[in-house]
Protein backbone atom coordinates (compact mmCIF):
# COMPACT_ATOMS: atom_id res chain seq x y z
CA UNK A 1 18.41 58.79 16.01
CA UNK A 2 19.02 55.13 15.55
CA UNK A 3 22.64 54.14 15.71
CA UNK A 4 23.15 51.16 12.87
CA UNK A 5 25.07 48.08 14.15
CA UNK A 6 28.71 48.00 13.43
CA UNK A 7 29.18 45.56 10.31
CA UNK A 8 31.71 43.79 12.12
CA UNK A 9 28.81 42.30 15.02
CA UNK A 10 26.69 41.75 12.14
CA UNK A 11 29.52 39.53 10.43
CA UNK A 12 29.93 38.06 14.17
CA UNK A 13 26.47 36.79 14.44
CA UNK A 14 26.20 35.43 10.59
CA UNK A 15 29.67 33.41 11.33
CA UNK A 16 28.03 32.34 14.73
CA UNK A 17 24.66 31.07 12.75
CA UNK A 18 27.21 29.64 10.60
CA UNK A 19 29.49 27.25 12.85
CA UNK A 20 25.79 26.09 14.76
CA UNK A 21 24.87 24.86 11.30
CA UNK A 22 27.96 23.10 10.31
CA UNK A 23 28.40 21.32 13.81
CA UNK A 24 25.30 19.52 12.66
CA UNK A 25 26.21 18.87 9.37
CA UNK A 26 27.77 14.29 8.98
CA UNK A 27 30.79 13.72 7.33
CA UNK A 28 29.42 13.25 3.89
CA UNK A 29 27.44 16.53 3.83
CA UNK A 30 30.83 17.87 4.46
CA UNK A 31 32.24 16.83 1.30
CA UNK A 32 28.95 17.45 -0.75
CA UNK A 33 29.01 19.66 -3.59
CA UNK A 34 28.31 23.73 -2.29
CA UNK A 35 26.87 26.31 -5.25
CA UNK A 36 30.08 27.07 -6.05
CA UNK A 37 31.71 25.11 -8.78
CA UNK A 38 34.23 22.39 -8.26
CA UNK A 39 33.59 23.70 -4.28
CA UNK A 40 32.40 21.11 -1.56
CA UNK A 41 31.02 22.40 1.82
CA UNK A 42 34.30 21.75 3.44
CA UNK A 43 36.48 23.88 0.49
CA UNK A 44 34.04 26.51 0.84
CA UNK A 45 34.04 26.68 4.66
CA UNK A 46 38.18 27.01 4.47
CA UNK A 47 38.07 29.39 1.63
CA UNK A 48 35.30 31.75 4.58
CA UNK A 49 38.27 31.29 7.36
CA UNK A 50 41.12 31.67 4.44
CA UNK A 51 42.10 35.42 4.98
CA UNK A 52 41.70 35.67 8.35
CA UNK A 53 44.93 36.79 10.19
CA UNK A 54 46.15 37.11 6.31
CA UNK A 55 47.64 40.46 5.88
CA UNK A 56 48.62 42.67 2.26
CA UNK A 57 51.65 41.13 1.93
CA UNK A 58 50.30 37.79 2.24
CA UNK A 59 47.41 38.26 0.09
CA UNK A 60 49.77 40.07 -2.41
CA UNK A 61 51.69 36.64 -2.78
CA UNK A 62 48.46 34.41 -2.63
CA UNK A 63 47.67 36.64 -6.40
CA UNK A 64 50.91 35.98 -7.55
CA UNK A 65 51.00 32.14 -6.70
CA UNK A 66 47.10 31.66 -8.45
CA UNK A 67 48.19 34.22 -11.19
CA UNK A 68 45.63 36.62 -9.77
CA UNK A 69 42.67 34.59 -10.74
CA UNK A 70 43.17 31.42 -8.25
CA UNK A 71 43.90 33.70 -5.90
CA UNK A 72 40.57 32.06 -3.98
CA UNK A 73 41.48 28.68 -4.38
CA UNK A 74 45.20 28.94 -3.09
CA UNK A 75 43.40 30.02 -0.13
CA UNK A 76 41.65 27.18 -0.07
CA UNK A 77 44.31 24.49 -1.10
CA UNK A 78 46.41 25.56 1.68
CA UNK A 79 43.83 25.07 4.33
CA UNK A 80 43.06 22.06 2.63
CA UNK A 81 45.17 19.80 5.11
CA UNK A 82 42.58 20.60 8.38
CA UNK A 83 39.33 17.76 9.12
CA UNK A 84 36.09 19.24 9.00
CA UNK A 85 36.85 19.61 13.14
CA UNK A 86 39.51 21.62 12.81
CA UNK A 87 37.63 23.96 10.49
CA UNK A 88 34.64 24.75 12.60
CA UNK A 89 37.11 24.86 15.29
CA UNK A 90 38.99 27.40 13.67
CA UNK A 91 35.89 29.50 12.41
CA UNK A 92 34.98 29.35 16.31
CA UNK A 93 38.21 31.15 17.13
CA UNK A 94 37.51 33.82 14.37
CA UNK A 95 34.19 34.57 14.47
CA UNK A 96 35.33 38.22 14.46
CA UNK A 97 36.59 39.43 11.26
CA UNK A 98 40.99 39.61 11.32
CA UNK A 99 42.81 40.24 8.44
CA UNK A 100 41.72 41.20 5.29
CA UNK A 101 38.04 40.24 6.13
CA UNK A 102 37.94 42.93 8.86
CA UNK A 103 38.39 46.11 6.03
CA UNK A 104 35.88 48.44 5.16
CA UNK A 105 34.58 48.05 8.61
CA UNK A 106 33.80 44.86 8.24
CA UNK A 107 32.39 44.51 4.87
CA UNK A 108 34.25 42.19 3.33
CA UNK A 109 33.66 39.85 6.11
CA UNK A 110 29.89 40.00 5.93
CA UNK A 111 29.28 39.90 2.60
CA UNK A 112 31.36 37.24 2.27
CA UNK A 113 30.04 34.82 4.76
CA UNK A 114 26.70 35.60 4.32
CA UNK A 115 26.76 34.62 0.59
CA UNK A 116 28.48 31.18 1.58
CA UNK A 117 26.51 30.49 4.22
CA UNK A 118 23.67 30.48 1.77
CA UNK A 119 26.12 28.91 -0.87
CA UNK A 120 26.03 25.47 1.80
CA UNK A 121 22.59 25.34 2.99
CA UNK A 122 20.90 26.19 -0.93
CA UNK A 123 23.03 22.92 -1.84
CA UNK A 124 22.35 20.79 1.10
CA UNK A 125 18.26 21.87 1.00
CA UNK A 126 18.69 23.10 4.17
CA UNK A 127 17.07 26.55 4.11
CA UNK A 128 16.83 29.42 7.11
CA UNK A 129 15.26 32.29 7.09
CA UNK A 130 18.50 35.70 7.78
CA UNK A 131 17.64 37.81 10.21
CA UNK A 132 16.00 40.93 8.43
CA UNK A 133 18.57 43.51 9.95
CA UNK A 134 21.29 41.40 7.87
CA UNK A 135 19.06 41.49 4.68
CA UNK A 136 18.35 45.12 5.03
CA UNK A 137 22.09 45.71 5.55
CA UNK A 138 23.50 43.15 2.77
CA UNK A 139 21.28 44.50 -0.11
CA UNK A 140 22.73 47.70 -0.55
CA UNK A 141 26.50 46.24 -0.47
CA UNK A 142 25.91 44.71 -3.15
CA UNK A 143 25.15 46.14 -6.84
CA UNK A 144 28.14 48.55 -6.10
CA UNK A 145 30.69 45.66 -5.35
CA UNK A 146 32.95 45.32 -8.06
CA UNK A 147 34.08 41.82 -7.13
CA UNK A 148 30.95 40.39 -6.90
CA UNK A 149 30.52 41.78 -10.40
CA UNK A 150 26.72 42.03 -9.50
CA UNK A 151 26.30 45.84 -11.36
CA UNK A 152 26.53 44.04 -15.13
CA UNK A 153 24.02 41.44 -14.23
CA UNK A 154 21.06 43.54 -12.43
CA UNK A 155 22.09 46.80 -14.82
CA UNK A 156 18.44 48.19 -16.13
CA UNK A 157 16.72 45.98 -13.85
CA UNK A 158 14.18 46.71 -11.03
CA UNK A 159 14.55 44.99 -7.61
CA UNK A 160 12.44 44.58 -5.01
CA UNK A 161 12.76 42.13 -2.11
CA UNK A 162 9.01 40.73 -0.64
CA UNK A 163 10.03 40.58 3.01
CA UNK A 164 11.97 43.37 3.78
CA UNK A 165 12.28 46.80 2.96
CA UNK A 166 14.42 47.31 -0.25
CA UNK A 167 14.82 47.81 -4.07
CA UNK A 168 17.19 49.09 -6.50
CA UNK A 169 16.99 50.22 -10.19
CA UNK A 170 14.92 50.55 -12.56
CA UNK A 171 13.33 48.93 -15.31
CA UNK A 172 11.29 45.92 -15.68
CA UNK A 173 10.92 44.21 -12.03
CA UNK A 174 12.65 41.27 -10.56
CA UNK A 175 10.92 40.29 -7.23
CA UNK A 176 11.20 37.84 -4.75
CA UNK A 177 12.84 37.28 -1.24
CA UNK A 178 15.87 39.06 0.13
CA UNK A 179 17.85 36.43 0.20
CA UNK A 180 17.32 35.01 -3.12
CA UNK A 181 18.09 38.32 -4.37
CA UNK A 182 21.11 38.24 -2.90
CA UNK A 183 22.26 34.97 -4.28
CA UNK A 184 20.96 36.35 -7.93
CA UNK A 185 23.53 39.34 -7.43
CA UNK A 186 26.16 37.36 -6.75
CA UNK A 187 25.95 35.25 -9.90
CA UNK A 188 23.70 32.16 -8.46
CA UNK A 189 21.25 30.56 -10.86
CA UNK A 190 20.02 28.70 -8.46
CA UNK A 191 17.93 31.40 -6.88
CA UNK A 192 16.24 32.11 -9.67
CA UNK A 193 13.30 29.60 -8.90
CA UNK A 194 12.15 31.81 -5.88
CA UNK A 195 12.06 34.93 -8.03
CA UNK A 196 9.44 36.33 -10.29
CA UNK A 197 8.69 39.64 -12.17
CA UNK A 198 9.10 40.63 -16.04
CA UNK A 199 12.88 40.99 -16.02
CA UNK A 200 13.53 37.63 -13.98
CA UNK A 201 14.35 36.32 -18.53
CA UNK A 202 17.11 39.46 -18.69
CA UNK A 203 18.58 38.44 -15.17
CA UNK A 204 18.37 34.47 -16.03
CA UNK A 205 20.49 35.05 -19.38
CA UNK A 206 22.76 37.35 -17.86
CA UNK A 207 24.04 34.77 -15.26
């Protein structure tokens, strides 16, 4: 029987990847625009590291104080004050998952980072190939995640990633690499270009 590794290494060693990347990155790459809107690399990087050592009732007041909504960017604004330094310093200190990021055994943590990680290096052109135990172990996470709200936009659809083992659905196919499947889950229209298949017009129109 093969024992699985614990999400929480897995979100360890995707953080880890992470911080090697940004300690290369110049100042100005820093404050380039990430895939997420009105996000640079440097917001995005703070809002990863934002709910570590954050508990309920801390998160319960960051919804009240974005009206539930801006919940993510209050996360954000108050980490806002560190230098690019400080942040990679501070993701060094929590590469494992504390706070909120370390439920669901981890979960929340991997997903998470994984997606940004991709979120920087898609917008910088700075590609890398994640390791295919992370792929395998992402995939599945994600058409059931109801914040990721990836369930309306692959609903009827086949998947099937082209370099690891993995699909989901039915319906007319959407194909391409694991990771660009990913980033088409979670709402990026920027991965479309490195998919293919008859339903790749119903998944374009639905992000």
């Amino acid at each position: 029987m093969t024992t699985r590794t614990p999400l929480t290494e897995l979100t360890r060693a995707e953080r880890g990847d992470l911080a090697e990347f940004l300690a290369t990155l110049t100042p100005a790459q820093w404050h380039a625009p990430s895939l997420c809107a009105d996000w640079t690399v440097k917001d995005v990087v703070a809002h990863v590291v934002s709910y570590e050592e954050l508990g309920v009732g801390g998160f319960l007041g960051r919804l009240v104080k974005g009206h539930v909504t801006q919940a993510n960017q209050v996360g954000v604004d108050e980490f806002s004050h560190l230098s690019p330094p400080e942040l990679l310093d501070y993701l060094n200190r929590h590469l494992d998952p504390s706070g909120l990021t370390a439920r669901l055994g981890g979960m929340i943590g991997f997903v998470d980072g994984t997606i940004h990680h991709q979120d920087i290096r898609r917008a910088l052109n700075r590609p890398r190939t994640i390791p295919a135990d992370r792929l395998t172990r992402i995939l599945p996470l994600l058409p059931g995640n109801p914040r990721l709200g990836a369930g309306r936009r692959i609903r009827g659809l086949r998947l099937r990633a082209t370099d690891v083992d993995w699909t989901h659905g039915d319906g007319p196919e959407v194909l391409g690499p694991g990771e660009a499947l990913m980033m088409a889950m979670a709402g990026r229209p920027a991965a479309l270009a490195d998919l293919s298949g008859d339903g790749k017009g119903i998944l374009a129109q639905r992000l």
